[in-house]
C-alpha atoms as a PDB file:
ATOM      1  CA  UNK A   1      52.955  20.356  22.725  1.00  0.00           C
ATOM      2  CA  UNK A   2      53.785  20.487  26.070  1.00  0.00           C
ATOM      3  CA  UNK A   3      56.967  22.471  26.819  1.00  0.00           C
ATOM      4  CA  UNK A   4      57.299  23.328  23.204  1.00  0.00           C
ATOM      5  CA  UNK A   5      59.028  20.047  22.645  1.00  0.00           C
ATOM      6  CA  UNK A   6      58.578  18.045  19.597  1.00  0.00           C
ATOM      7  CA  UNK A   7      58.696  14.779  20.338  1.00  0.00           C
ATOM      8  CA  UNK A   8      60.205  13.666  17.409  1.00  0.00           C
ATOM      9  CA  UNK A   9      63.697  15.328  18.074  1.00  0.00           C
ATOM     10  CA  UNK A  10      64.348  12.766  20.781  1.00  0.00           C
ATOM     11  CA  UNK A  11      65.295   9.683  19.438  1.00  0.00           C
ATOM     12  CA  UNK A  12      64.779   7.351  21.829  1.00  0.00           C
ATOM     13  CA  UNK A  13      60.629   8.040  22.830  1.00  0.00           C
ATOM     14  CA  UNK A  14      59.734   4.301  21.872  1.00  0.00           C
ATOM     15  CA  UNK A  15      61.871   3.254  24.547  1.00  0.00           C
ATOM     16  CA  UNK A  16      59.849   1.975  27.142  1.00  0.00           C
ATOM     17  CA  UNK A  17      59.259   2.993  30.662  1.00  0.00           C
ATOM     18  CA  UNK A  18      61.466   0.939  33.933  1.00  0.00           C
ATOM     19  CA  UNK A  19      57.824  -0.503  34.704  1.00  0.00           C
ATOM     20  CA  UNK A  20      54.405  -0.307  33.183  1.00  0.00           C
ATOM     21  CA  UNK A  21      51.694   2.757  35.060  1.00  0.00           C
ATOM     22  CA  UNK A  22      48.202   1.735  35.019  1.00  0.00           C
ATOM     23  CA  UNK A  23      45.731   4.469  35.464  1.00  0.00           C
ATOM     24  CA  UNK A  24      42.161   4.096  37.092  1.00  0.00           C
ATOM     25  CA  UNK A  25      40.651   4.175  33.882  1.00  0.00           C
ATOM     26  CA  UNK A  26      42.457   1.186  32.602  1.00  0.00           C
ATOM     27  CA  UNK A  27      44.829   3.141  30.572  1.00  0.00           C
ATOM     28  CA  UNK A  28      48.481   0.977  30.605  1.00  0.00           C
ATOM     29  CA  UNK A  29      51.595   3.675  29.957  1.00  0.00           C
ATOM     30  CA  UNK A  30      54.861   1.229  28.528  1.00  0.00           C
ATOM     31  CA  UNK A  31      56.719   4.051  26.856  1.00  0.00           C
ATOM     32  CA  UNK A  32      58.216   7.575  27.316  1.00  0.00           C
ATOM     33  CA  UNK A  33      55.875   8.171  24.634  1.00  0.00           C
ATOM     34  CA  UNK A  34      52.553   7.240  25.861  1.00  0.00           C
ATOM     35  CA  UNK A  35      53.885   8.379  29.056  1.00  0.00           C
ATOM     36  CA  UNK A  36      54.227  12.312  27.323  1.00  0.00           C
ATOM     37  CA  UNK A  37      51.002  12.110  25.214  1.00  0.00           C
ATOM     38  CA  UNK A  38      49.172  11.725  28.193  1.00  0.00           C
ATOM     39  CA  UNK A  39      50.553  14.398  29.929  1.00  0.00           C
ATOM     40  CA  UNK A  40      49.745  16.268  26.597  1.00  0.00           C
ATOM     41  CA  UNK A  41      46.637  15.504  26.879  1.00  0.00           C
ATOM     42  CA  UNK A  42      45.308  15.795  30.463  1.00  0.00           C
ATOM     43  CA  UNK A  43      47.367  18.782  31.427  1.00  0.00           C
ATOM     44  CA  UNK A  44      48.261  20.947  28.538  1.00  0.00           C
ATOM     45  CA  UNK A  45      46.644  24.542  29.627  1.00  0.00           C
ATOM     46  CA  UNK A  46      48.325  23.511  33.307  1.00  0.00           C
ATOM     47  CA  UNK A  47      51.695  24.835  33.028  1.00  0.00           C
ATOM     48  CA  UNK A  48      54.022  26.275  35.745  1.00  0.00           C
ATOM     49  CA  UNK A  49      53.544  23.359  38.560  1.00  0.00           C
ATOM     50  CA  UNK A  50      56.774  22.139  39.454  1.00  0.00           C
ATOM     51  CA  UNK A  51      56.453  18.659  39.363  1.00  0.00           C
ATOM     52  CA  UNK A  52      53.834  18.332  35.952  1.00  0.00           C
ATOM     53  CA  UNK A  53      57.007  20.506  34.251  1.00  0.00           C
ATOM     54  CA  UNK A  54      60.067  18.297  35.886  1.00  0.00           C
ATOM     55  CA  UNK A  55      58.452  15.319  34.738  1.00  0.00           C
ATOM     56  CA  UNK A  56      58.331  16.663  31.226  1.00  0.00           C
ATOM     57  CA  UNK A  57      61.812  17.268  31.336  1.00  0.00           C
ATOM     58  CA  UNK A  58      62.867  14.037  32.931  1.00  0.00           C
ATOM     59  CA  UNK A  59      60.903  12.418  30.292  1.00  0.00           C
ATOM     60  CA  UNK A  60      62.477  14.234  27.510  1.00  0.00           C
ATOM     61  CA  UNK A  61      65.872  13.843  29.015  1.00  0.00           C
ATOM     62  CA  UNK A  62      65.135  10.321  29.113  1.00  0.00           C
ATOM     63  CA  UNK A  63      63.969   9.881  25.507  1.00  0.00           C
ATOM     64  CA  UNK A  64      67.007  12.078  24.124  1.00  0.00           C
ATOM     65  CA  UNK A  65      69.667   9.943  26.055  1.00  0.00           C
ATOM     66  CA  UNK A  66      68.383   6.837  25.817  1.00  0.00           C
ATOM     67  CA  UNK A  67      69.732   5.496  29.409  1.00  0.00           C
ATOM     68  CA  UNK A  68      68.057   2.979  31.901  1.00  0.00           C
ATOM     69  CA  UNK A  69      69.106   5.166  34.588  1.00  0.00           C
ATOM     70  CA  UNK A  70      67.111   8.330  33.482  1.00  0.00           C
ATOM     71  CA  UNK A  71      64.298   6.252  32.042  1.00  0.00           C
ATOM     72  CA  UNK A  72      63.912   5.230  35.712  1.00  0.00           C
ATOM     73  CA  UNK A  73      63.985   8.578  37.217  1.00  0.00           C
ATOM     74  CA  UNK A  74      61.447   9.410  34.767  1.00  0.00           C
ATOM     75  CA  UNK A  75      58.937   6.665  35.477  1.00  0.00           C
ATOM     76  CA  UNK A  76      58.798   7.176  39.220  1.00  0.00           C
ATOM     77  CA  UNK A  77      58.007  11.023  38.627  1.00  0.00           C
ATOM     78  CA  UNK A  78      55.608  10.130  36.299  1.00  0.00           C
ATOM     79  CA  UNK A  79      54.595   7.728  38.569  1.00  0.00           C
ATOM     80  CA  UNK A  80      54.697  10.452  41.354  1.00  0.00           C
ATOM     81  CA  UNK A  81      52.733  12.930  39.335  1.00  0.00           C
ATOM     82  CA  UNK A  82      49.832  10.697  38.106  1.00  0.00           C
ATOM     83  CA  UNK A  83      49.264   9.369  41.920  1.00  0.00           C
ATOM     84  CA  UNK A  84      49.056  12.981  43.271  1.00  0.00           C
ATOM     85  CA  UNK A  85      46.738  13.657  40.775  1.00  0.00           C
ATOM     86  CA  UNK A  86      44.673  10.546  41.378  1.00  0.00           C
ATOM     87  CA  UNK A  87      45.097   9.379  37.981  1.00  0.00           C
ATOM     88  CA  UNK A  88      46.512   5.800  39.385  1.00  0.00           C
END
C-alpha cells in the first residue's frame, strides 16, 4: 500500500468524497476509498512527489477523522493531482 497505510485502520474510508471525480477513462471516484485505490494503483512505484504523497495523507486524515471539512481538502487535492496528471 501506498504510504504503508492500511486502509482499514481508518474508520471512516466509505465516507464519500465533497463531489464525485470523473476520469477520462470513465472511471467515477465517490469515496476516500476509491479515491486511495486508485492512487494505489496508478502510482504505487512513484513515491517522493510532493503533491501524489500530501494527497495520501489528506486522504487518510480525512478517512481517520471523519470531517466534511478535511474530506473537502482532500477531494480538491485529489482533484488537483489527477488533473496535473491528465487523468481528468
Amino acid at each position: 500500500m501506498l504510504g504503508g497505510m492500511e486502509r482499514d485502520q481508518h474508520p471512516n474510508w466509505h465516507m464519500e468524497l465533497s463531489a464525485p471525480i470523473v476520469l477520462n477513462d470513465g472511471t467515477t471516484l465517490r469515496t476516500l476509498r476509491e479515491s486511495y485505490e486508485l492512487l494505489n494503483a496508478r502510482f504505487d512505484g512513484k513515491r517522493n512527489r510532493l503533491v501524489l504523497d500530501a494527497t495520501i495523507m489528506t486522504l487518510a486524515d480525512a478517512a481517520e477523522s471523519g470531517n466534511r471539512d478535511e474530506i473537502y481538502d482532500a477531494t480538491r487535492l485529489l482533484d488537483l493531482l489527477l488533473t496535473g496528471e491528465k487523468l481528468k
